[in-house]
Protein backbone atom coordinates (compact mmCIF):
# COMPACT_ATOMS: atom_id res chain seq x y z
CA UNK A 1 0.00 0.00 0.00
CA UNK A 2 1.25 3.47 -1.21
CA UNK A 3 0.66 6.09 1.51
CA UNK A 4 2.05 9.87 1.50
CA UNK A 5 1.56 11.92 4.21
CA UNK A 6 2.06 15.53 3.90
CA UNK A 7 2.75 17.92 6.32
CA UNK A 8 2.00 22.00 5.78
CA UNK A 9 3.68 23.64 8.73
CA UNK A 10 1.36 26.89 7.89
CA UNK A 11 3.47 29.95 7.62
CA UNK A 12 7.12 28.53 8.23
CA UNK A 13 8.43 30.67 5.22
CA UNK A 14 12.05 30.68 4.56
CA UNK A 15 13.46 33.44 2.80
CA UNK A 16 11.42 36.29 1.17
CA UNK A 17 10.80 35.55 -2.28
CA UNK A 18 12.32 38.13 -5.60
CA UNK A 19 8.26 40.09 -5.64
CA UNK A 20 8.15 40.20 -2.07
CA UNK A 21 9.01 44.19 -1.94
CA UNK A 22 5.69 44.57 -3.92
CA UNK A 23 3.93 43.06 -1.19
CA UNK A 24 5.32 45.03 1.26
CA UNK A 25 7.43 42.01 2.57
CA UNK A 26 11.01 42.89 1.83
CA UNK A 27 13.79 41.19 4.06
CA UNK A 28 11.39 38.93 5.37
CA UNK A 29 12.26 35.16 6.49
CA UNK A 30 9.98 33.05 8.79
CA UNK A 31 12.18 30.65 9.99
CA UNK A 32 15.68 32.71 10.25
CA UNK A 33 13.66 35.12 12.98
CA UNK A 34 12.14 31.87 15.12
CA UNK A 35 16.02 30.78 14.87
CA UNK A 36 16.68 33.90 16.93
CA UNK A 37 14.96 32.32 19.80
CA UNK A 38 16.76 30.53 22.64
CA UNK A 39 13.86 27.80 22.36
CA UNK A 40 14.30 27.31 18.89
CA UNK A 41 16.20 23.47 18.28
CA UNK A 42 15.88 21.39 15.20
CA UNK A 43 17.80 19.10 15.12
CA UNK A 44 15.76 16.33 13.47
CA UNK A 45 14.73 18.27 10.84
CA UNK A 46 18.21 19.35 10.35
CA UNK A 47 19.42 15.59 9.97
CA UNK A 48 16.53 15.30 7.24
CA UNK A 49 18.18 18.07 5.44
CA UNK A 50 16.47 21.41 6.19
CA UNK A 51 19.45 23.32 6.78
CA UNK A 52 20.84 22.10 3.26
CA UNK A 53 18.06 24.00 1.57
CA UNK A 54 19.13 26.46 -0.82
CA UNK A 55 19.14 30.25 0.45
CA UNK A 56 19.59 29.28 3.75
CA UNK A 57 22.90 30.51 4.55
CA UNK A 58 22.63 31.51 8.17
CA UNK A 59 22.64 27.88 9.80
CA UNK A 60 24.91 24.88 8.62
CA UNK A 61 23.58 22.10 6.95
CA UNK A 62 24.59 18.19 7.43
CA UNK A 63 27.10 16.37 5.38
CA UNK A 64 24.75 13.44 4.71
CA UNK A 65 20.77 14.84 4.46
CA UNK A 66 18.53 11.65 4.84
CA UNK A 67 16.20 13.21 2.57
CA UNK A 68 15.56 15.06 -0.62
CA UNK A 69 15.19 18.82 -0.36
CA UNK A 70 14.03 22.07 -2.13
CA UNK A 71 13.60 25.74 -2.24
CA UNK A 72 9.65 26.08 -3.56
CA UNK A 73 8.83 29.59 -5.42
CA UNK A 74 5.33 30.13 -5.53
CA UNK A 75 3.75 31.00 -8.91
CA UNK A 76 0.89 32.41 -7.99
CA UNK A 77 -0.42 35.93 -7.24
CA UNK A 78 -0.78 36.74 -3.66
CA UNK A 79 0.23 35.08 0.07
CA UNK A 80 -2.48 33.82 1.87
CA UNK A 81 -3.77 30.03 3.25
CA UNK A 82 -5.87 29.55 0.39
CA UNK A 83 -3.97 30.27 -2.76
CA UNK A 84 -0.33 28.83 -1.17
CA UNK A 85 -2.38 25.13 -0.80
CA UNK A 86 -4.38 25.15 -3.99
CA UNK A 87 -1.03 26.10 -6.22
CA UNK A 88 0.41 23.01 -3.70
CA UNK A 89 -2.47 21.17 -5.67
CA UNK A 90 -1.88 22.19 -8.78
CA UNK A 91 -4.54 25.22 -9.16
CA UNK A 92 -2.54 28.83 -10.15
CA UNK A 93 -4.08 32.46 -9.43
CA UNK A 94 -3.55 35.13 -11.39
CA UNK A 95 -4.44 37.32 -9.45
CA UNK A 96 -4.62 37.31 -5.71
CA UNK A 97 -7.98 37.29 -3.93
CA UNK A 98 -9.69 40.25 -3.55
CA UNK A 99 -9.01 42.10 -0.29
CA UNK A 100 -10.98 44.93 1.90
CA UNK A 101 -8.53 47.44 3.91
CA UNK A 102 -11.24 49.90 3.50
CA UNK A 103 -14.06 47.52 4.72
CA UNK A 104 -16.80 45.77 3.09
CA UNK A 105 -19.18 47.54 0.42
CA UNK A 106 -22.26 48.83 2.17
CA UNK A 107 -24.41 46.85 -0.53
CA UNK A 108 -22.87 43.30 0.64
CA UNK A 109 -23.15 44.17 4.17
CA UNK A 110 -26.63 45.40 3.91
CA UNK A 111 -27.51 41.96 2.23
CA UNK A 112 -26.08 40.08 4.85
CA UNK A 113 -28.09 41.36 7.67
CA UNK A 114 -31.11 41.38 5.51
CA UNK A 115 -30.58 37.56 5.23
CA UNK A 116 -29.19 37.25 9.06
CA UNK A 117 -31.71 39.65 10.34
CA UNK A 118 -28.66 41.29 12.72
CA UNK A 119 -26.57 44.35 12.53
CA UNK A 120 -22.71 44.77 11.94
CA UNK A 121 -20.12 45.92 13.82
CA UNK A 122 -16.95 47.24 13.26
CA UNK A 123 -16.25 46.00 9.40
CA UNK A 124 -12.55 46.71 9.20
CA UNK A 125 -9.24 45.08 9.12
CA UNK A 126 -8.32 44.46 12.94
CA UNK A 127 -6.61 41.94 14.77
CA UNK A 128 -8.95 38.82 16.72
CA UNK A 129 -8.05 39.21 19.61
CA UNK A 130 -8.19 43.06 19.68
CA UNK A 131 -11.75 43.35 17.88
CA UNK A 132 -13.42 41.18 20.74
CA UNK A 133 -12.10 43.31 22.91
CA UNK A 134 -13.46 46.48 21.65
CA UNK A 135 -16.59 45.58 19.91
CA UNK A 136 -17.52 42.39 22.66
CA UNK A 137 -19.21 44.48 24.92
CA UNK A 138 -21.49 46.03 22.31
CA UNK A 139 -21.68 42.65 21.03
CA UNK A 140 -23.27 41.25 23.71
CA UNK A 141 -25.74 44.02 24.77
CA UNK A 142 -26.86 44.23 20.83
CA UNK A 143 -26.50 40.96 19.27
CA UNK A 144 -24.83 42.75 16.38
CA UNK A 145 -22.25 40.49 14.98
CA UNK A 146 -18.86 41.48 14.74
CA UNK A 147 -17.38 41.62 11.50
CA UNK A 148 -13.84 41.99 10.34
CA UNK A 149 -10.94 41.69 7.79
CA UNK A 150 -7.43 41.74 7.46
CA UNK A 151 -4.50 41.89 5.12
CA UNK A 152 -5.57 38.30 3.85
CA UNK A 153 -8.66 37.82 1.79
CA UNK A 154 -11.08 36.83 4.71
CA UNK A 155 -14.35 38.01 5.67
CA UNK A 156 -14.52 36.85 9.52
CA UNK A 157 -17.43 36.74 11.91
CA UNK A 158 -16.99 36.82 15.82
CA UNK A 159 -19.83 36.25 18.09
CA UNK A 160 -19.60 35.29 21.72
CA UNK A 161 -21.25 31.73 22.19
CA UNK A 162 -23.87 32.62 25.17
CA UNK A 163 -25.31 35.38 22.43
CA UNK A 164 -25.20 33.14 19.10
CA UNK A 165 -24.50 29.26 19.42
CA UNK A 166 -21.42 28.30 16.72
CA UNK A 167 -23.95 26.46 15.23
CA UNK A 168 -26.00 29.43 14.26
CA UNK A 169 -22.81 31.40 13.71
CA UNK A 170 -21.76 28.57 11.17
CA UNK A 171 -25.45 29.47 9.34
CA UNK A 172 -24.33 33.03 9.76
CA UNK A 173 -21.49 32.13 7.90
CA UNK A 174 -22.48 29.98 5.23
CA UNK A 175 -25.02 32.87 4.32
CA UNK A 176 -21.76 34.95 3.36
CA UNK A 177 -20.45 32.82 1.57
CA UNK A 178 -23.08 32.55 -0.73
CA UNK A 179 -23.02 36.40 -0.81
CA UNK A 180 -19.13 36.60 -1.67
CA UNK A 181 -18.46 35.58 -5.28
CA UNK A 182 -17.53 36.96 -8.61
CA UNK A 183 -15.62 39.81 -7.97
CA UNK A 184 -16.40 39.61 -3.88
CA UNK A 185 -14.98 36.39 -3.70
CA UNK A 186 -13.14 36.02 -0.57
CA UNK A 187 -10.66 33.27 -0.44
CA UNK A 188 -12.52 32.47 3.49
CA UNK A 189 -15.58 33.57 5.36
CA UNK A 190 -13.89 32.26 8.89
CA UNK A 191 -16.22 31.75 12.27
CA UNK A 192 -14.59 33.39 14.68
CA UNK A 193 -16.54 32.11 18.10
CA UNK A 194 -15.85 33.24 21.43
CA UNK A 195 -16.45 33.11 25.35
CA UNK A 196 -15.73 35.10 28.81
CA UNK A 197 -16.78 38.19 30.20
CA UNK A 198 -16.18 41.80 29.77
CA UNK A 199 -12.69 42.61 29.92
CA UNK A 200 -11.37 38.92 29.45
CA UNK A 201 -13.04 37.62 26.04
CA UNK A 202 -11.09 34.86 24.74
CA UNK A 203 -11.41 32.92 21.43
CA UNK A 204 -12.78 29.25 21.48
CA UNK A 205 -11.18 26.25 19.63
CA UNK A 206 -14.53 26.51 17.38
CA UNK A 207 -13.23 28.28 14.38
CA UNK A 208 -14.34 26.84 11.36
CA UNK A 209 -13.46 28.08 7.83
CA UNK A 210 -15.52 28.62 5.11
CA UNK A 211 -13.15 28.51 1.58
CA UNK A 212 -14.34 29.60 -1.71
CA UNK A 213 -14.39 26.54 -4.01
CA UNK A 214 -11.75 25.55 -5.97
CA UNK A 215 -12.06 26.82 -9.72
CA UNK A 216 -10.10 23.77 -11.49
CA UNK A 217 -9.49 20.11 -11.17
CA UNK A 218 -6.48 19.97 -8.95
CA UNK A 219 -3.76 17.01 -7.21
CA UNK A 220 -6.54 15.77 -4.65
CA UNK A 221 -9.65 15.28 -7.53
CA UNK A 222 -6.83 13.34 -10.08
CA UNK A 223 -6.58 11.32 -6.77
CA UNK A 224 -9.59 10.09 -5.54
CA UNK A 225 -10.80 9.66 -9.28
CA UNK A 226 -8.22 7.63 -9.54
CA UNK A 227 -9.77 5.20 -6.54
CA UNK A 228 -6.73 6.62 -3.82
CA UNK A 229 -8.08 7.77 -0.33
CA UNK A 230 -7.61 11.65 -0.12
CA UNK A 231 -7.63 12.33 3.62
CA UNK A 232 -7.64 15.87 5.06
CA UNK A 233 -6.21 16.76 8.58
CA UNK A 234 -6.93 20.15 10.07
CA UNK A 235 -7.65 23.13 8.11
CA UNK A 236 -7.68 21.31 4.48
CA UNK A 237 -11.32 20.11 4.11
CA UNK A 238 -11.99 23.74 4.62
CA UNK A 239 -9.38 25.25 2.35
CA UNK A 240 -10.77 23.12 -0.23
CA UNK A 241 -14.39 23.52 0.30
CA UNK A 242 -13.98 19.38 0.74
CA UNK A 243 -13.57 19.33 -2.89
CA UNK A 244 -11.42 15.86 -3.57
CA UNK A 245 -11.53 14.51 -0.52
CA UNK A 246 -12.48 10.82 0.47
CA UNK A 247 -12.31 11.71 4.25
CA UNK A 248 -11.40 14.53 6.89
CA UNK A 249 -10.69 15.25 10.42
CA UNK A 250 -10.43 18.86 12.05
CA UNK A 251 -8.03 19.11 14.49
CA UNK A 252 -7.64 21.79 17.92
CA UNK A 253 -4.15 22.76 17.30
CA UNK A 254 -0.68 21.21 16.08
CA UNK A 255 -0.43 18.77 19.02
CA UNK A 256 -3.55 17.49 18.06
CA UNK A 257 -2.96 17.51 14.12
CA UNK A 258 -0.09 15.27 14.86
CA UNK A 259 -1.97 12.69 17.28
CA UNK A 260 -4.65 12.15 14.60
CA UNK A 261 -2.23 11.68 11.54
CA UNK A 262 -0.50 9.37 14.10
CA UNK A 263 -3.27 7.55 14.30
CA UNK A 264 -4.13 7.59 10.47
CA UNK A 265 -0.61 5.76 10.43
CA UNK A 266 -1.77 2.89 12.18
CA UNK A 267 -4.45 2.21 9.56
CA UNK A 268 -4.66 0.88 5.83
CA UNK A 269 -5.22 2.97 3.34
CA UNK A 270 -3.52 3.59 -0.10
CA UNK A 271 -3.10 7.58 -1.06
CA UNK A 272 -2.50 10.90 0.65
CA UNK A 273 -3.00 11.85 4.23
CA UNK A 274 -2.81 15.94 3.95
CA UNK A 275 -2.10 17.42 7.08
CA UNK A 276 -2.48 21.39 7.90
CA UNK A 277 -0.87 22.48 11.31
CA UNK A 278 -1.76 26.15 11.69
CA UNK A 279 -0.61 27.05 15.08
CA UNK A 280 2.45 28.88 14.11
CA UNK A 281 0.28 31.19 11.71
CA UNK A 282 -2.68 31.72 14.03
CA UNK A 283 -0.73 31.68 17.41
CA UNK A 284 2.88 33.44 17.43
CA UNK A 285 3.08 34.52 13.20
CA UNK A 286 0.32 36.62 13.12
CA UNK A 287 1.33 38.14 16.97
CA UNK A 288 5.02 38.76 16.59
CA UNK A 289 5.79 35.75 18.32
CA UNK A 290 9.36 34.23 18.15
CA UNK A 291 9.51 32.44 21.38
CA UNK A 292 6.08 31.22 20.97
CA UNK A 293 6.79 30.49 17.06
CA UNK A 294 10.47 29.04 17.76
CA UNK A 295 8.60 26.88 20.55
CA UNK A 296 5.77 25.38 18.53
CA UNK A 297 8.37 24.49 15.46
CA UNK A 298 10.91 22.65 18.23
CA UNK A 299 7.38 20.89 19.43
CA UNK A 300 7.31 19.57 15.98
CA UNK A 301 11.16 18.38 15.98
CA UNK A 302 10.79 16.54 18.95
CA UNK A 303 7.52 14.75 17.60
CA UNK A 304 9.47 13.58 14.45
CA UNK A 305 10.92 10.41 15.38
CA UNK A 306 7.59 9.04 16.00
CA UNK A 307 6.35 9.90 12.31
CA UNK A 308 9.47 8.47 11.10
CA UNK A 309 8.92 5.38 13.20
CA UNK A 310 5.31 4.86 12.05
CA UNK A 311 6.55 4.81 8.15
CA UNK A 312 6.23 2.48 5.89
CA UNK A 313 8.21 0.62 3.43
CA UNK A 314 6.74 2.24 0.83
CA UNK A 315 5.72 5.11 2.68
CA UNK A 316 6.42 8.88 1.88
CA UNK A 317 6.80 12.03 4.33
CA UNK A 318 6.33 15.29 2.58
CA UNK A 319 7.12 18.47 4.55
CA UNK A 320 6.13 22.09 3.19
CA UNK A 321 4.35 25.59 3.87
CA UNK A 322 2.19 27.66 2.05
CA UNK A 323 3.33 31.20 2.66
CA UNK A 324 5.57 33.09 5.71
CA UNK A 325 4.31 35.10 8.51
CA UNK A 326 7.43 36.33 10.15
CA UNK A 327 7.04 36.98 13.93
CA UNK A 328 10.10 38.97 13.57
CA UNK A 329 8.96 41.28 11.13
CA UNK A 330 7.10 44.35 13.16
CA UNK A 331 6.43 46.44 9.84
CA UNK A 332 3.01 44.52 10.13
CA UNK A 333 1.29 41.42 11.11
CA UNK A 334 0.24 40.38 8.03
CA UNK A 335 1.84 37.19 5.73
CA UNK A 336 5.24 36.91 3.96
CA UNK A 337 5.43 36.88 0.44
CA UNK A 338 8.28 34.04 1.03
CA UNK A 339 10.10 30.67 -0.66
CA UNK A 340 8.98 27.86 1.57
CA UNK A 341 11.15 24.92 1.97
CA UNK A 342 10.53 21.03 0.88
CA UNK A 343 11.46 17.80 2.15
CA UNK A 344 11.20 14.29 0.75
CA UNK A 345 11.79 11.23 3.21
CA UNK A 346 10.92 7.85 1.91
CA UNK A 347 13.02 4.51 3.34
CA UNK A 348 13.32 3.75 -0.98
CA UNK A 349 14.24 7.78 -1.80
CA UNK A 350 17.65 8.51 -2.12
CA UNK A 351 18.39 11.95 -0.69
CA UNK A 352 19.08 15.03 -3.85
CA UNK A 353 19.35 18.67 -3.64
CA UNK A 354 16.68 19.51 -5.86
CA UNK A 355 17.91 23.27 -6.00
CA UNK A 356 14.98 26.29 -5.94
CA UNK A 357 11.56 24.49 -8.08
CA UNK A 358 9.59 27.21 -9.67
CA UNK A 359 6.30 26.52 -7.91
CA UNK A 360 4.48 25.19 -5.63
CA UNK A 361 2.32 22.47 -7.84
CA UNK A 362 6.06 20.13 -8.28
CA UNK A 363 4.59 18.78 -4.93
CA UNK A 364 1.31 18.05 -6.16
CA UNK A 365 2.83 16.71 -9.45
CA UNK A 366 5.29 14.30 -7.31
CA UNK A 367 2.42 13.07 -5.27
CA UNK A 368 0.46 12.13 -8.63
CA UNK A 369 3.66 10.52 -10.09
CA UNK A 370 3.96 8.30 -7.04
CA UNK A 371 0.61 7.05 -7.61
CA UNK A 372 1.25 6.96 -11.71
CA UNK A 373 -0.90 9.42 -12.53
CA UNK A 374 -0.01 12.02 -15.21
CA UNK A 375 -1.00 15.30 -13.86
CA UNK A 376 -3.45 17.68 -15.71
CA UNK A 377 -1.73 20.71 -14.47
CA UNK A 378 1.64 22.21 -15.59
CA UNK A 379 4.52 21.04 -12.98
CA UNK A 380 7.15 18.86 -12.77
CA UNK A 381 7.82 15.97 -10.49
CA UNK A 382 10.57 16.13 -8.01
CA UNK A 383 10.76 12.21 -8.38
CA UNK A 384 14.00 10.21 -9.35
CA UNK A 385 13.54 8.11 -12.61
């Protein structure tokens, strides 16, 4: 039985890409700043090769990387969740997803609460944590949702739980989605439920994401058309509106994402297992971080051997990212327009530098190959033949 499993440590950038100036992201590199970090200790991933990556000139590789590595330059337009996993899959955008610094048109918002039948609040970029704490109070006296953006193409909705039930805010949210298309199509309408009391609103684990569909037949259709089990870990049922999937789990953070693909390693199954751990994004990325980001990518290190010692003979271990979000950078909060790196494990690979790849899809087009399918998207496997 064939199995890959493939890790997206969300965010873990590693180098701003040759663009990146035009998004405002110049200098930028994800995982040179959580190096900074006392906590910060790889060395797992660095036997594996990640050090040997090209542009990363700031740590020392090994003389003998177990696997095969790359430097991935994403094609597409833009820097977000959405687009850095679909061009993973094969889809490209050519143009990034449209965005709302300014707020949301009047005419969408009014539509929403005629369909909701509740008011807005706040509709501006802001961070989570911040908006509940200035608009939670109003919240909760009004019953006005609270809705925000940021630099990413996201239309979010916080409510606090005692007021509107995730269930209902899931309703809420699934109405906007079917507002938000053509030219308002957000890449994500994102739940955003929370709990507590004045002055100490928190967020729940309830987030659930609501992803615009994908517009092409990508790596994880070819799949399960093909008769392979396409299984989704975390975030990645939602990113791809649970287009191509055969099965899915979400997941309450990266300790979690791990125990459940764990577990998915214990059973049969021939195809992909595609696992999203967000917590460096949502927790420490997004908040300027290190510690907290350096932390969280040593949590994964340590957790290594025990994916290794789950795999295979035939087995494959794919590790990625889909865009930076450098805790180090205090210009903004925002994503890195960055290279993210690659690695390749497999007890029948033999270890290559594979150089810098020009996008993202060579994954998807490597996982297709394994399986001997001929991908219907332009990239190139990173296969030996």
């Amino acid at each position: 039985m064939k199995r890959i499993f493939l890790f997206v440590l969300d965010s873990v950038g590693i180098g701003a890409e040759p663009d990146a100036p035009e998004y405002g992201d110049a200098g930028t590199n994800t995982l040179k700043s959580a190096a900074s970090s006392p906590f910060f200790h790889m060395p797992n991933m660095e036997k594996l090769g990640l050090f040997n990556i090209e542009g990363i000139d700031w740590h020392s590789g090994t003389d003998a990387p177990l696997a095969t590595v790359a430097r991935m330059q994403e094609a597409s337009k833009g820097k977000d969740t959405t687009i850095g996993h679909w061009e993973i899959a094969g889809i490209y955008s050519g143009r990034p997803l449209p965005t709302y610094p300014d707020g949301f048109p009047a005419e969408l918002l009014d539509e929403f609460t005629r369909r909701t039948g509740r008011g807005i609040l706040c509709n501006k970029p802001y961070s989570g944590t911040d908006v509940i704490r200035d608009y939670g109070d109003e919240h909760v006296r009004t019953g006005k949702l609270i809705v925000y953006t940021s630099a990413d193409s996201v239309f979010q909705i916080a409510a606090h739980e005692d007021i509107i039930p995730p269930e209902t805010l899931y309703e809420y949210c699934r109405i906007a989605r079917q507002i938000l298309t053509g030219e308002h199509g957000v890449g994500r309408v994102i739940a955003r439920p929370f709990t507590g009391n004045s002055g100490s609103y928190t967020r729940t684990t309830g987030r659930h994401d609501f992803s615009i569909e994908p517009p092409s037949v990508d790596m994880l259709d070819q799949l399960r058309d093909n008769g392979k089990d396409v299984i989704g870990v975390g975030k990645i049922h939602d990113i791809f509106a649970g287009k191509g999937l055969t099965e899915y789990t979400y997941t309450q953070g990266n300790e979690d994402g791990i125990n459940k693909t764990l577990a998915y390693m214990d059973k049969e199954f021939e195809g992909l297992c595609f696992i999203n751990l967000v917590d460096y994004d949502m927790l420490y990325g997004h908040r300027n971080d290190i510690d907290g980001y350096a932390k969280a990518l040593t949590y994964f290190d340590e957790r290594l051997p025990e994916i290794l010692g789950k795999m295979q003979e035939d087995d494959l271990l794919m590790i990625t990212a889909d865009h930076g979000c450098d805790p180090g950078y205090t210009v903004s909060t925002d994503h890195s327009r960055e290279y993210t790196p690659f690695l390749l494990y497999g007890k029948r690979i033999a270890p290559r530098n594979l150089g810098t790849r020009s996008t993202f899809a060579d994954i998807g087009a490597t996982v297709l190959d394994y399986f001997g399918i001929t991908p219907e998207f332009e990239a190139k496997s990173m296969l030996p033949h």
